[in-house]
Each structure stands twice: as structure tokens, then as C-alpha cells.
N, C-alpha and C. Protein backbone atom coordinates (compact mmCIF):
# COMPACT_ATOMS: atom_id res chain seq x y z
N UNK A 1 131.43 138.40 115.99
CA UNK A 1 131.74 137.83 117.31
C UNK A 1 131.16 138.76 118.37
N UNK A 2 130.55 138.22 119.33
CA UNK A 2 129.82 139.04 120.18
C UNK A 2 130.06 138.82 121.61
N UNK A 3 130.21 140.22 122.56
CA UNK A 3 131.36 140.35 123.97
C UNK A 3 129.97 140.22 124.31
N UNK A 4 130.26 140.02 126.07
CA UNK A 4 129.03 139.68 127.39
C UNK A 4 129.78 140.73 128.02
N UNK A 5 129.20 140.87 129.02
CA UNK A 5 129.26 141.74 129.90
C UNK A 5 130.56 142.03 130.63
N UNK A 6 131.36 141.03 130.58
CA UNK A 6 132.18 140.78 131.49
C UNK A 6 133.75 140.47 130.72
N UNK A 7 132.93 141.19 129.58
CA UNK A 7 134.88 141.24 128.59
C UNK A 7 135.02 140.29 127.59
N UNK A 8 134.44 138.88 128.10
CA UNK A 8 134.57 137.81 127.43
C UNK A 8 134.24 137.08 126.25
N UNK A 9 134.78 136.65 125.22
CA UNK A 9 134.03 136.09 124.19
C UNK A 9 132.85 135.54 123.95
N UNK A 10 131.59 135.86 123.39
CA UNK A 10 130.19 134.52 123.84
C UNK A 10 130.37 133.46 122.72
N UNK A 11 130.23 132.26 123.15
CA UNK A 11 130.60 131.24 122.54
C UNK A 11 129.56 130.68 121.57
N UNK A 12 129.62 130.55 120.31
CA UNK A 12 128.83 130.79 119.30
C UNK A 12 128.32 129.20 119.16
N UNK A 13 127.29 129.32 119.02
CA UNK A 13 126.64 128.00 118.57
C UNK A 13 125.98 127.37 117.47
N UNK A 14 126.21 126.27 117.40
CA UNK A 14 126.22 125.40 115.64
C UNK A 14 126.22 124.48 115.21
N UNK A 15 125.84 123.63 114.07
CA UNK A 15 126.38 121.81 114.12
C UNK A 15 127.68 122.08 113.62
N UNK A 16 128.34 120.84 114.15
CA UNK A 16 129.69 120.35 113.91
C UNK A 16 129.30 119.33 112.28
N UNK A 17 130.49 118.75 111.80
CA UNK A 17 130.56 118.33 110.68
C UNK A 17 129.80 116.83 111.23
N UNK A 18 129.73 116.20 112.17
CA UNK A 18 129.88 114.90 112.85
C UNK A 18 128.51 114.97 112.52
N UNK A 19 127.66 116.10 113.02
CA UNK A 19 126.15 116.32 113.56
C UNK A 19 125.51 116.63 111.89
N UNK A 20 125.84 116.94 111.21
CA UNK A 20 125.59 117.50 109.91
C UNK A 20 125.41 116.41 109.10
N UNK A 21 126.64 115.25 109.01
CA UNK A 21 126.68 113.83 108.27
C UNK A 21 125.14 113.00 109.24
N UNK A 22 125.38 112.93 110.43
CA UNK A 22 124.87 112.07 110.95
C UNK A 22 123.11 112.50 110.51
N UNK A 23 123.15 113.57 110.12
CA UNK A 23 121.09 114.61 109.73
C UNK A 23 120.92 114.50 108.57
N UNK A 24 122.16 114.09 107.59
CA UNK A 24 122.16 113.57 106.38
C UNK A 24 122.04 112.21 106.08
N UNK A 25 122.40 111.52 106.99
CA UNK A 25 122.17 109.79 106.60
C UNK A 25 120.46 109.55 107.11
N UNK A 26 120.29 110.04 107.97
CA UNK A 26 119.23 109.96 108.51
C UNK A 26 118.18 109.92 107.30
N UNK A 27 117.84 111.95 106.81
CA UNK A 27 117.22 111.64 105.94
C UNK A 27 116.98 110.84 104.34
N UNK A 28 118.39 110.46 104.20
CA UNK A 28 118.25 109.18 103.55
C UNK A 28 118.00 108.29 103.45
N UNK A 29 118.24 108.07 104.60
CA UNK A 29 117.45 106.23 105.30
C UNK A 29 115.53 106.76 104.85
N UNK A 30 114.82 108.06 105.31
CA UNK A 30 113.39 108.47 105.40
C UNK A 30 113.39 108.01 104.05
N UNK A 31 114.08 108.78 103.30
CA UNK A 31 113.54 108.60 101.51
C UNK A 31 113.59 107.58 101.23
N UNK A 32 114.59 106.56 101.42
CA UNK A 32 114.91 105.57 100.97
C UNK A 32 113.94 104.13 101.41
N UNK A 33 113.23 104.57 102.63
CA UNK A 33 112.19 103.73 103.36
C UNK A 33 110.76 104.09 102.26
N UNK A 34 110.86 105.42 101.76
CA UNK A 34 109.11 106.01 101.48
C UNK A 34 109.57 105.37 100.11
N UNK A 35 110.56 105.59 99.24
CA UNK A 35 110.72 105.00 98.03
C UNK A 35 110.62 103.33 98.06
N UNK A 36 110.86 102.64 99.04
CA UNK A 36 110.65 101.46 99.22
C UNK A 36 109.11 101.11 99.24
N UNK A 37 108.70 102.10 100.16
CA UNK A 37 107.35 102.00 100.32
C UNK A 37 106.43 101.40 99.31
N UNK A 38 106.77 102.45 98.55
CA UNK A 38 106.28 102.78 97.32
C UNK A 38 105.94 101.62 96.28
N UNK A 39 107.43 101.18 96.63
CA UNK A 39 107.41 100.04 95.67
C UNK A 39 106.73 99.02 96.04
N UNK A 40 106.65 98.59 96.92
CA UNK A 40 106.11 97.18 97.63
C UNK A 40 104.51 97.71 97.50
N UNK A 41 104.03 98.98 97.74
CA UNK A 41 102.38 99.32 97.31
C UNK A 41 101.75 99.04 95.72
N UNK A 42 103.13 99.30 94.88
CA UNK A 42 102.98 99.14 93.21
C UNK A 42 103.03 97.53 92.74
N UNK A 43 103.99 97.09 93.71
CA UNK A 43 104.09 95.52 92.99
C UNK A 43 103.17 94.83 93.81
N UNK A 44 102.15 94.99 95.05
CA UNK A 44 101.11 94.49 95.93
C UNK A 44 99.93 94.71 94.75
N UNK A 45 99.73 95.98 93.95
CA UNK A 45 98.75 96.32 93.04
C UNK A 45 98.69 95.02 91.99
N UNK A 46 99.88 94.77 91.76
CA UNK A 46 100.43 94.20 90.22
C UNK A 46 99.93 91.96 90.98
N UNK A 47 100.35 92.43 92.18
CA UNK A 47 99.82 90.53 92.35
C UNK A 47 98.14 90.47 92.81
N UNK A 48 97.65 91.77 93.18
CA UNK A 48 96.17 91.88 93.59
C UNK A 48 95.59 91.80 92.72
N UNK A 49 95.99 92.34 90.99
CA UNK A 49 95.46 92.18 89.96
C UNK A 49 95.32 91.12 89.14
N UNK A 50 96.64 90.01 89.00
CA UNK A 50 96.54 88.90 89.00
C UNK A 50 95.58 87.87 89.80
N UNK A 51 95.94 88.04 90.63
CA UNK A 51 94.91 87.12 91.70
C UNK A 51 93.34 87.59 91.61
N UNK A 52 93.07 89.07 91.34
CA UNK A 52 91.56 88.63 90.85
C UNK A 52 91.13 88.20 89.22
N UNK A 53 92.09 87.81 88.49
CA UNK A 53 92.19 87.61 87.25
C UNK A 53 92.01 86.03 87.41
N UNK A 54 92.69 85.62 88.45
CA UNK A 54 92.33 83.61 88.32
C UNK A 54 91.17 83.40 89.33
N UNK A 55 90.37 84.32 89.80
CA UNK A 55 88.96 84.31 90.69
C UNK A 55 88.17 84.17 89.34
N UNK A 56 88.34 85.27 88.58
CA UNK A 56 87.65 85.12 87.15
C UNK A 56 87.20 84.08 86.35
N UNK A 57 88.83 83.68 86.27
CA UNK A 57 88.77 82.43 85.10
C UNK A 57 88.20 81.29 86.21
N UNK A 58 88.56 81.31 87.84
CA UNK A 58 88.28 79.76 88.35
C UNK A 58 86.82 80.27 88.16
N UNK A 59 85.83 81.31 88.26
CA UNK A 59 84.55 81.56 88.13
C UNK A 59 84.11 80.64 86.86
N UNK A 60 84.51 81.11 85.98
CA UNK A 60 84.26 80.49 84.58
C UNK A 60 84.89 79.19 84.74
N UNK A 61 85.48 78.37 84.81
CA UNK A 61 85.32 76.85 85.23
C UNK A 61 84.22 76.42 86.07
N UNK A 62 84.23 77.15 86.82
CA UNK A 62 82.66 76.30 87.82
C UNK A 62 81.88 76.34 87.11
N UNK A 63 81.53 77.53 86.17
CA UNK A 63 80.65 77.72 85.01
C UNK A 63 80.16 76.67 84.06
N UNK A 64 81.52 76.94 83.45
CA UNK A 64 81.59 75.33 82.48
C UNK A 64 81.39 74.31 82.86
N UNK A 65 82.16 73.52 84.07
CA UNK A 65 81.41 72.15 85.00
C UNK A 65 80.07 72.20 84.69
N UNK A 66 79.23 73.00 85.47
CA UNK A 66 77.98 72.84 85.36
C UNK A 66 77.02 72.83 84.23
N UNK A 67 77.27 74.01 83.66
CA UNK A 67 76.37 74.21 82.32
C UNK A 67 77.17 73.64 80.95
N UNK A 68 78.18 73.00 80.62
CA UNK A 68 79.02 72.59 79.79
C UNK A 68 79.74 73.58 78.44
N UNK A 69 79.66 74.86 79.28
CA UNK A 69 79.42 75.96 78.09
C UNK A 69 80.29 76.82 79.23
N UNK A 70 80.53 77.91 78.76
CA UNK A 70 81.32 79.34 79.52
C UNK A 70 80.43 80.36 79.39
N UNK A 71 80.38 80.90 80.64
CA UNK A 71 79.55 82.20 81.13
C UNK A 71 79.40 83.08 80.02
N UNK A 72 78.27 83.36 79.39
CA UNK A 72 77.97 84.54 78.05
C UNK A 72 77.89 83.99 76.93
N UNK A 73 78.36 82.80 76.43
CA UNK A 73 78.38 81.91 75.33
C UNK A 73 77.30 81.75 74.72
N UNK A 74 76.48 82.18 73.85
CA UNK A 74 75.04 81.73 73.54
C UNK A 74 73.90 82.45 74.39
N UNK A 75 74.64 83.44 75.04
CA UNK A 75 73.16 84.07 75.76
C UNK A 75 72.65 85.27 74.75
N UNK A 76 70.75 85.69 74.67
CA UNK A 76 70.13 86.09 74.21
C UNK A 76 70.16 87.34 74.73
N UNK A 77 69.13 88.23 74.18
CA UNK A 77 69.00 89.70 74.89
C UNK A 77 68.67 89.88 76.54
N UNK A 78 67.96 88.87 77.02
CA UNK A 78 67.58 88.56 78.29
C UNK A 78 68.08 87.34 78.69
N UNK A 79 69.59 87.69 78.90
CA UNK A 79 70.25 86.69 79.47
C UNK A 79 69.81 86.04 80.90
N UNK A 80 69.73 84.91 81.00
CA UNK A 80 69.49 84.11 82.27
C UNK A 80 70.76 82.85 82.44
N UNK A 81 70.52 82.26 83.31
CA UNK A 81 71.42 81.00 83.27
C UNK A 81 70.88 79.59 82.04
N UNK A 82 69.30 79.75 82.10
CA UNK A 82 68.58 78.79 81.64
C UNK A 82 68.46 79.43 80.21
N UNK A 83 68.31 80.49 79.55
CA UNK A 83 68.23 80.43 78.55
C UNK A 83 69.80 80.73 77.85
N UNK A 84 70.93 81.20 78.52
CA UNK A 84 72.36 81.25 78.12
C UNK A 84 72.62 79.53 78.02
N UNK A 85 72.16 78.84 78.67
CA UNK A 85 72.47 77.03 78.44
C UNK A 85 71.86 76.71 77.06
N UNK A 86 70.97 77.30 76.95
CA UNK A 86 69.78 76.79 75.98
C UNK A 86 70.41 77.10 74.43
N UNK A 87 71.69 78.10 74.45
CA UNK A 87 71.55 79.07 73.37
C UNK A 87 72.98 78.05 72.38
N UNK A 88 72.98 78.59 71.20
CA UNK A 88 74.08 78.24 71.02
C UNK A 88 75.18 78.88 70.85
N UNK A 89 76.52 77.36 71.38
CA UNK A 89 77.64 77.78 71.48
C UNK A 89 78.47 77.39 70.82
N UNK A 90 79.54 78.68 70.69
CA UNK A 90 80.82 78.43 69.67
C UNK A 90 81.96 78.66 70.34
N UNK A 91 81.99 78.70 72.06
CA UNK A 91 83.29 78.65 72.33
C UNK A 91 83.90 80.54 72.38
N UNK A 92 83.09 81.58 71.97
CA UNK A 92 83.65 82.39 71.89
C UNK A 92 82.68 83.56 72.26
N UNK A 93 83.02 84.43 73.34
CA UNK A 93 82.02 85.18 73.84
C UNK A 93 82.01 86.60 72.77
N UNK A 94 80.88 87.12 71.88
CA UNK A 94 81.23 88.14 70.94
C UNK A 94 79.58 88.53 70.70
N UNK A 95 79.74 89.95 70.83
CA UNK A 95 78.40 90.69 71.01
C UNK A 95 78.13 91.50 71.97
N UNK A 96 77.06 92.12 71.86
CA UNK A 96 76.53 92.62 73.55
C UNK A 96 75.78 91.45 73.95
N UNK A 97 75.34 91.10 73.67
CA UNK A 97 74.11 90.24 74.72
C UNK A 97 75.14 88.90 75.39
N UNK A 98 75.95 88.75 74.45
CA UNK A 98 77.03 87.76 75.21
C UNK A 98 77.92 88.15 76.16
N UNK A 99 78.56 89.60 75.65
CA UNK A 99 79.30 90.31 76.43
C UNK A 99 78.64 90.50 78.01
N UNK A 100 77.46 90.81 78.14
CA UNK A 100 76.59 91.30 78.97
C UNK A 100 76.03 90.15 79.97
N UNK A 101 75.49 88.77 79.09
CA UNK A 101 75.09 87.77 79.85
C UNK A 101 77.03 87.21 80.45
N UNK A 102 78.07 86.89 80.45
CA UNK A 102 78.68 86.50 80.96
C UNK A 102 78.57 87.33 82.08
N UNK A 103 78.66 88.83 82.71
CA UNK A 103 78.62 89.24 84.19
C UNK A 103 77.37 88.53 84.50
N UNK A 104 76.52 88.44 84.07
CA UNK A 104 74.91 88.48 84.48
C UNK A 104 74.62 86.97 84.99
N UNK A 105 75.48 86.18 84.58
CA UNK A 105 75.01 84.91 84.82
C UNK A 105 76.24 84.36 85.93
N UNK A 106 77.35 85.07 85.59
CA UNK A 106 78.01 84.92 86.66
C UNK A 106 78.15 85.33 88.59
N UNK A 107 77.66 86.79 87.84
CA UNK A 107 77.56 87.89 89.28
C UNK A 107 75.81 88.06 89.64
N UNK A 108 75.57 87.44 89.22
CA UNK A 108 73.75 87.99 89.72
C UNK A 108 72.92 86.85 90.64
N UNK A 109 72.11 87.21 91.24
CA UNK A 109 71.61 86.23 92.08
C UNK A 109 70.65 85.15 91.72
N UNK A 110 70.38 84.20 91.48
CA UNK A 110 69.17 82.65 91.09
C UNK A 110 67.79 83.88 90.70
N UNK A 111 67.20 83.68 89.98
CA UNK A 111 67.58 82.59 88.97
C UNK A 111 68.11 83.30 87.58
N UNK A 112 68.32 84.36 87.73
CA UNK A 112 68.99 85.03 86.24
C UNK A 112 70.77 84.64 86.60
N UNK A 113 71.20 84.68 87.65
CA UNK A 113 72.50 84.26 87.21
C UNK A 113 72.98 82.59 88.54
N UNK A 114 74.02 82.95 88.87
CA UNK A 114 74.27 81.52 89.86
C UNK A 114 75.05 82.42 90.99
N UNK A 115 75.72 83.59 90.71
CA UNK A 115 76.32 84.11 92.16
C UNK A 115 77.57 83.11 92.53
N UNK A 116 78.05 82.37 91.29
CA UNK A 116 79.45 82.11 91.52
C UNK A 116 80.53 83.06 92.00
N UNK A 117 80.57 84.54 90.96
CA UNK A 117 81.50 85.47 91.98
C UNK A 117 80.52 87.04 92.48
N UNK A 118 81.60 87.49 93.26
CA UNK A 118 80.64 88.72 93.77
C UNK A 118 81.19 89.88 92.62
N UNK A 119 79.70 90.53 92.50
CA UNK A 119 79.77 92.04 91.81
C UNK A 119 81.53 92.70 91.17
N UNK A 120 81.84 92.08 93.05
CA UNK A 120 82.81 93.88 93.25
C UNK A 120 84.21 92.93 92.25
N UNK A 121 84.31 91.58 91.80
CA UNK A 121 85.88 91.22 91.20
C UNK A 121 85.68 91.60 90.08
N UNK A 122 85.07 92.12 89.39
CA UNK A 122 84.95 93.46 88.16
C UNK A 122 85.77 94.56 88.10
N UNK A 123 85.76 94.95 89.33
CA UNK A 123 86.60 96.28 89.59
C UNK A 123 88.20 95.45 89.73
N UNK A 124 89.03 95.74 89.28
CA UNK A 124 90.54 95.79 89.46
C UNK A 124 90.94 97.00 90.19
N UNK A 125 92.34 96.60 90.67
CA UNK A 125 93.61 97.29 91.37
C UNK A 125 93.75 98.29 90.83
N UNK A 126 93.85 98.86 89.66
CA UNK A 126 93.88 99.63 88.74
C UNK A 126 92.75 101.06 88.69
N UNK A 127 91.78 100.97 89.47
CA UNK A 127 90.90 101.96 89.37
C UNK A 127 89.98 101.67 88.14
N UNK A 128 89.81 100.53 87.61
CA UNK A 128 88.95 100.38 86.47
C UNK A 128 88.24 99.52 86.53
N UNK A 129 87.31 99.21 85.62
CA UNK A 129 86.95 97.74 85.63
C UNK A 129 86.87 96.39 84.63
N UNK A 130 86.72 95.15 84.87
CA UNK A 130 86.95 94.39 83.68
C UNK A 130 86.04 94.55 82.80
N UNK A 131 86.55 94.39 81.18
CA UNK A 131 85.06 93.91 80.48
C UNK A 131 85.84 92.98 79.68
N UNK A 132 84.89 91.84 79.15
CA UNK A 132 85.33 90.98 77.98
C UNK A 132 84.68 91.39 77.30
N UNK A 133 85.81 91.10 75.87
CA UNK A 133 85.96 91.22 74.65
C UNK A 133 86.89 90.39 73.62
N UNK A 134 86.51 90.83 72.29
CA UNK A 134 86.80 89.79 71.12
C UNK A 134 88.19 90.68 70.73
N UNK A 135 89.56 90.19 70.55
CA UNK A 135 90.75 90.66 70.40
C UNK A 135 90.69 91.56 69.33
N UNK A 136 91.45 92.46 68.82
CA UNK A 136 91.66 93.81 68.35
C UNK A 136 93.10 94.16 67.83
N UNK A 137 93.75 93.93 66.52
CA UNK A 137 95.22 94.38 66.27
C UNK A 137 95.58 95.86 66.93
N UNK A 138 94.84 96.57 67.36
CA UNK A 138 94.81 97.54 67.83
C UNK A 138 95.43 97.50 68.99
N UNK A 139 94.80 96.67 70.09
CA UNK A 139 95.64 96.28 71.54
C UNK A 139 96.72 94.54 71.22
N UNK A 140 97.37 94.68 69.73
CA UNK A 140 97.81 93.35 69.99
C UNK A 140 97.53 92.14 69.82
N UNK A 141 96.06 92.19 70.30
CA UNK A 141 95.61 90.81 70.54
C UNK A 141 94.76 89.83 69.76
N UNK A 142 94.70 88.85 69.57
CA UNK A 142 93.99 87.74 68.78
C UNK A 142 92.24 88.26 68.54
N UNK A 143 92.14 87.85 67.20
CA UNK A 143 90.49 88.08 67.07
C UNK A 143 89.55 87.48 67.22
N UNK A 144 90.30 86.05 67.14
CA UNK A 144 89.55 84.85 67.74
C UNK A 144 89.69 84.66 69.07
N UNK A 145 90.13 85.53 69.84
CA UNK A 145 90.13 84.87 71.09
C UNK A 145 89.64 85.69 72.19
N UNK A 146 89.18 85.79 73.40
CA UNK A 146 87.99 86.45 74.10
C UNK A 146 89.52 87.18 75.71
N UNK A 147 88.87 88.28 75.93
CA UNK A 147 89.81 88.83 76.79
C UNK A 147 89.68 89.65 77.71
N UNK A 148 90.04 89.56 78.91
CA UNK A 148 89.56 90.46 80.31
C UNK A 148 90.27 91.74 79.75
N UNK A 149 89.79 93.11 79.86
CA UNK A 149 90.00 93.86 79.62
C UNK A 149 90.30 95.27 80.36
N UNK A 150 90.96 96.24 81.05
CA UNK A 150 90.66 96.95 81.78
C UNK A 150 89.53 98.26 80.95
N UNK A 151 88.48 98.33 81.23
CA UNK A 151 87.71 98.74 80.74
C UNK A 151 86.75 98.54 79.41
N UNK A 152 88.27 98.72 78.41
CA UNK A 152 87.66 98.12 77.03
C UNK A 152 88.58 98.16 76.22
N UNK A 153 88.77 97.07 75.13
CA UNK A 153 89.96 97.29 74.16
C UNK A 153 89.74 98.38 73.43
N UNK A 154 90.74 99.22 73.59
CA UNK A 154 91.17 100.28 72.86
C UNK A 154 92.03 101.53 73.81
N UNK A 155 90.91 101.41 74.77
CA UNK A 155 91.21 102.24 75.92
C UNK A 155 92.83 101.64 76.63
N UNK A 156 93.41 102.88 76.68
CA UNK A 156 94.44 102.73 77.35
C UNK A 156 94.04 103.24 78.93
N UNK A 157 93.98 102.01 79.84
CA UNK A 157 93.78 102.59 80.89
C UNK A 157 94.47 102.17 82.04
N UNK A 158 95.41 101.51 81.80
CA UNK A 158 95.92 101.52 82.97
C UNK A 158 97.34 102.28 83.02
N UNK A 159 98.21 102.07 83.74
CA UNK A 159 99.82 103.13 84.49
C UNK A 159 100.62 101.70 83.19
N UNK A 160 101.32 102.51 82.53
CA UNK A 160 102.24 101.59 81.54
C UNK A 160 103.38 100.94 82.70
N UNK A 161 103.60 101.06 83.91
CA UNK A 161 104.37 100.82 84.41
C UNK A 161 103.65 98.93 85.11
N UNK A 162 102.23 99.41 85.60
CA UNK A 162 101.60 98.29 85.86
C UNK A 162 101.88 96.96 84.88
N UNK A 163 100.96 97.77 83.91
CA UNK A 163 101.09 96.51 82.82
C UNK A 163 102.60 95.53 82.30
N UNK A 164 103.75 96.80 82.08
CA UNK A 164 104.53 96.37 82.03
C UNK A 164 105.18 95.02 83.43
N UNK A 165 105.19 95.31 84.40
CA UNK A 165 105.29 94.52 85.79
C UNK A 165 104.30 93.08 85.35
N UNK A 166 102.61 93.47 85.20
CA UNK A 166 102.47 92.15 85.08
C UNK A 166 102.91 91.41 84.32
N UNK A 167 103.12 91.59 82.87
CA UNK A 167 103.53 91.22 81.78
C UNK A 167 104.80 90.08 81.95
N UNK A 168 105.99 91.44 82.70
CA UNK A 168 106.84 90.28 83.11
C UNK A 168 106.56 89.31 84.65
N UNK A 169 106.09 89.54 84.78
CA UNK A 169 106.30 88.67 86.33
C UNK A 169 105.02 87.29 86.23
N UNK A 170 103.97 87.29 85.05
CA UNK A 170 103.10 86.40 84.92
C UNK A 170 102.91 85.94 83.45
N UNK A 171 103.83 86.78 82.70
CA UNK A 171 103.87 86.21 81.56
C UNK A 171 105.06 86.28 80.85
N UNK A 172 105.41 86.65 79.78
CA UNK A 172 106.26 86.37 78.84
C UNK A 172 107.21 87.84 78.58
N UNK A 173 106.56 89.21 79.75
CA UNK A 173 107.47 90.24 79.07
C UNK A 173 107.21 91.02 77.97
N UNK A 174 106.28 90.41 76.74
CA UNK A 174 106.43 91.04 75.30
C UNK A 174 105.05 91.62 75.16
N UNK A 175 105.13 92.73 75.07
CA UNK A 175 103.25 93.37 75.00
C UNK A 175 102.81 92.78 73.56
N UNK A 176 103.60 91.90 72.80
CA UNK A 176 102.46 91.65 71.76
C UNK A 176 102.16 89.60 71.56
N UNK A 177 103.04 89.56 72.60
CA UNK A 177 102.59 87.86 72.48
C UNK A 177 102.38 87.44 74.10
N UNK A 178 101.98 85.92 74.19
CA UNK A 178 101.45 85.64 75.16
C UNK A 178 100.08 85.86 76.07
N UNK A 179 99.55 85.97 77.11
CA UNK A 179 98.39 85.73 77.58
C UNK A 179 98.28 87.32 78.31
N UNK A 180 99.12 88.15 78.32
CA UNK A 180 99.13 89.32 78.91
C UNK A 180 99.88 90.20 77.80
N UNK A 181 98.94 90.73 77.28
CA UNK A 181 98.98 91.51 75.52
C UNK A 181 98.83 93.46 76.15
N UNK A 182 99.71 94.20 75.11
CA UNK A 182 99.31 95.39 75.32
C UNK A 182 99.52 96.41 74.19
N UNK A 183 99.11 97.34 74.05
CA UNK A 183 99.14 98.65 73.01
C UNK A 183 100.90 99.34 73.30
N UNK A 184 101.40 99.06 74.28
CA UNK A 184 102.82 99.41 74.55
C UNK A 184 103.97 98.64 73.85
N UNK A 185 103.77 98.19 72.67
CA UNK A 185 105.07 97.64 71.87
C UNK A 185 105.87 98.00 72.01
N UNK A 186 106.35 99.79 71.73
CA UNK A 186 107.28 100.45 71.81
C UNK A 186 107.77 100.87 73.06
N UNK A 187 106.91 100.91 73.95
CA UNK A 187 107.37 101.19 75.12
C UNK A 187 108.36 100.19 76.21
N UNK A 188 107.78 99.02 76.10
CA UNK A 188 108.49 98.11 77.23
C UNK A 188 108.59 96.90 76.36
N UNK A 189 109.84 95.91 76.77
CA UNK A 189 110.07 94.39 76.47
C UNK A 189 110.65 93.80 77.41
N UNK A 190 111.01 92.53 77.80
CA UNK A 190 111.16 91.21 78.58
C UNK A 190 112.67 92.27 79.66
N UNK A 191 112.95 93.14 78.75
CA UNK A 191 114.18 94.08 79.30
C UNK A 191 114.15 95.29 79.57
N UNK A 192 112.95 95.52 79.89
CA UNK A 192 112.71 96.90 80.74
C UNK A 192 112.58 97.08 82.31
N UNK A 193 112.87 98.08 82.46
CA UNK A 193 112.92 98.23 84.11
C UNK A 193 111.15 98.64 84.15
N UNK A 194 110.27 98.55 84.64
CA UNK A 194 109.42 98.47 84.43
C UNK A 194 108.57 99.77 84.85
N UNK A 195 109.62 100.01 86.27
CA UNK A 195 109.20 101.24 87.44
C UNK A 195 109.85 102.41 86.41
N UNK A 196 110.60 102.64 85.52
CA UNK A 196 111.15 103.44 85.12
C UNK A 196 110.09 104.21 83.78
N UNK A 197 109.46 103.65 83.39
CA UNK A 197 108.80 103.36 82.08
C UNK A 197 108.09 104.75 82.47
N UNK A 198 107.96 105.94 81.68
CA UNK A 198 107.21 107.63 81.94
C UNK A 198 106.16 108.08 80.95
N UNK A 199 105.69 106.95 80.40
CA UNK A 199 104.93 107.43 79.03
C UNK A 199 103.40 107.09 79.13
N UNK A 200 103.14 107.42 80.46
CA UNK A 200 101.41 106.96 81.00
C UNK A 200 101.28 105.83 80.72
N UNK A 201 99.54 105.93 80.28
CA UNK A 201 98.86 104.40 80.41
C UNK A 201 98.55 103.43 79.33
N UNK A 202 98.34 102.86 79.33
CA UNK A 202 98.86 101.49 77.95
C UNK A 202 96.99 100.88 78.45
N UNK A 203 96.94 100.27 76.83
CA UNK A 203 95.49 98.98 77.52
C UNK A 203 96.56 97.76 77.65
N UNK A 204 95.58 96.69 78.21
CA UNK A 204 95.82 95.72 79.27
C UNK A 204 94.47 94.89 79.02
N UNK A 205 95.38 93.54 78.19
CA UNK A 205 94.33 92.84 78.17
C UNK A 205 94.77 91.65 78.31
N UNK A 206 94.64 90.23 78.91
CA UNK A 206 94.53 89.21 79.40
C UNK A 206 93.50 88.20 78.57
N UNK A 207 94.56 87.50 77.80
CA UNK A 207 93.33 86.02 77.43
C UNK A 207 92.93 85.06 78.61
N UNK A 208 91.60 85.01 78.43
CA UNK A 208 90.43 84.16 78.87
C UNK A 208 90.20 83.04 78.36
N UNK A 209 89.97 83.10 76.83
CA UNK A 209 89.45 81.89 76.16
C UNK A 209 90.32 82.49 74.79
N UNK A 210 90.47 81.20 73.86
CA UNK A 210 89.97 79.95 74.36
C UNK A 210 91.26 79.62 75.28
């Protein structure tokens, strides 16, 4: 306790309990706004990724309309539009030169491709990019059947938390059935919290065809 000049007590200064609660709710409300944040940036990722996933497939319908076949189907080493029509088809994109002519005939400009979509819907939300491929027990998925991929089946590349989110919110929940397949069996089902999930990145693959 400390005297002034004049005998008297100096009156000490401090928060009260009132001022202390009220600097505590406060910064709760901050966290509780940035944790919100957060979330609405993760599940914006999870519908941005979807939505360039049906740019894809509506790509590949305009495809088919026209040429009566799906983008990569029957294309040769020097894929074009005219000789990918020419080639034959089985309905199932498998190879490199097929793998390769579906961007090429889709994303490239007259006359090697049609410029139905642009370059950049390759790249996903995710920091990666698509590739199709022929399914793999490895990621889950069917062998007969053709699949957008984040990068490549095998690769685990995306946030297990993502995949899990799309899984449930556009498909079925179960990383080993339905149209949104993943290497995370053990990790997540139709009953996981999805944001909670701590065990990195899972592959992520999406049927296309048939």
C-alpha cells in the first residue's frame, strides 16, 4: 500500500470481477466467430468441389451428344476429336492414350479438342488435380468402372476430413460404396463427425462412368 504526500492512502488500481467476466465473454465470442469461420471456409471447399465435379460430368454429356461416345473412349496416341470418334468404343476410358485424349479433347482448342471446358476445372478445391482412371480395390473402387480422381488412385491426397464431408453430404457416407469411394474404411462412416476425423489424407475418388 503506498502513502502520497499528504498522509493519505493512494488508491490502487485494477479490474473488478464485472470487468474481468465481461474480457472473458468477449474473447469467446473472437474464438468462437474464427472457429466458425473456419468452418463455413471447409464446408465452402467441400460444395466448390462438388460443383466442379458436375461441370465435368455435364462436360462429358455435351461430349457424348455430339460425338455419340465419351471424351477419351477410343482415342489413339495422337488424340484429336476426329480420330477419338473414329476409334473404338467400349464405354470405358482405360490406358494412357485414353486417359490423356479425354482432357485433350475436352480442354483443348479446334481442332484437336472442342473447348467444351476450360483447362483450369482440373484443378480442385483441394490443392490437386483431377485424373481419370480405371477403379482399384486399393481405393475401394470398381474395376470396371472409370473415376475422377484427386490426382491418382492410390494417392492419398486429399484432408480425410474433406472427403469424409463430401461423402456424407453428396453421397451415401460409406468410403467403400456408392459414387464417392475412399481408402478411409477405417477411418470414417455415415456416423462420423467429419471435422473431428485427425488421421490426414485419404484418396478420393468419384464415379464418372459408367
Amino acid at each position: 500500500m503506498s502513502v502520497n504526500q499528504a498522509g493519505c492512502q493512494a488508491k490502487q488500481g485494477g479490474f473488478t470481477l464485472v470487468e474481468l467476466a465481461i474480457v472473458l465473454v468477449i474473447i469467446g465470442l473472437i474464438l468462437g466467430m474464427a472457429f466458425k469461420g473456419k468452418d463455413l471456409i471447409d464446408g465452402a471447399k467441400v460444395k466448390s468441389a462438388q460443383a466442379n465435379i458436375n461441370k465435368i460430368q455435364a462436360g462429358m454429356n455435351i461430349y457424348f451428344e455430339r460425338y455419340s461416345s465419351y471424351p477419351g473412349d477410343g482415342c489413339p496416341a495422337a488424340a484429336t476429336v476426329t480420330t477419338c470418334s473414329a476409334g473404338a468404343h467400349n464405354g470405358l476410358i482405360a490406358g494412357a492414350n485414353e486417359i490423356a485424349g479425354f482432357w485433350t479433347v475436352l480442354t483443348s482448342a479446334p481442332p484437336a479438342g472442342t473447348n467444351i471446358l476450360p483447362l483450369a476445372e482440373r484443378t480442385n478445391p483441394f490443392g490437386s488435380v483431377w485424373a481419370v482412371a480405371v477403379g482399384t480395390a486399393a481405393t475401394n473402387t470398381a474395376t470396371t468402372s472409370n473415376y475422377l480422381v484427386a490426382t491418382a488412385l492410390g494417392n492419398a491426397a486429399v484432408d480425410g476430413r474433406y472427403v469424409c464431408a463430401m461423402d456424407q453430404k453428396f453421397d451415401d457416407g460409406v468410403p467403400t460404396t456408392g459414387n464417392i469411394r475412399s481408402n478411409g474404411g477405417t477411418v470414417y462412416t455415415a456416423l462420423s463427425d467429419c471435422w473431428a476425423i485427425t488421421t490426414g489424407q485419404q484418396s478420393l475418388s468419384v464415379q464418372i462412368l459408367p
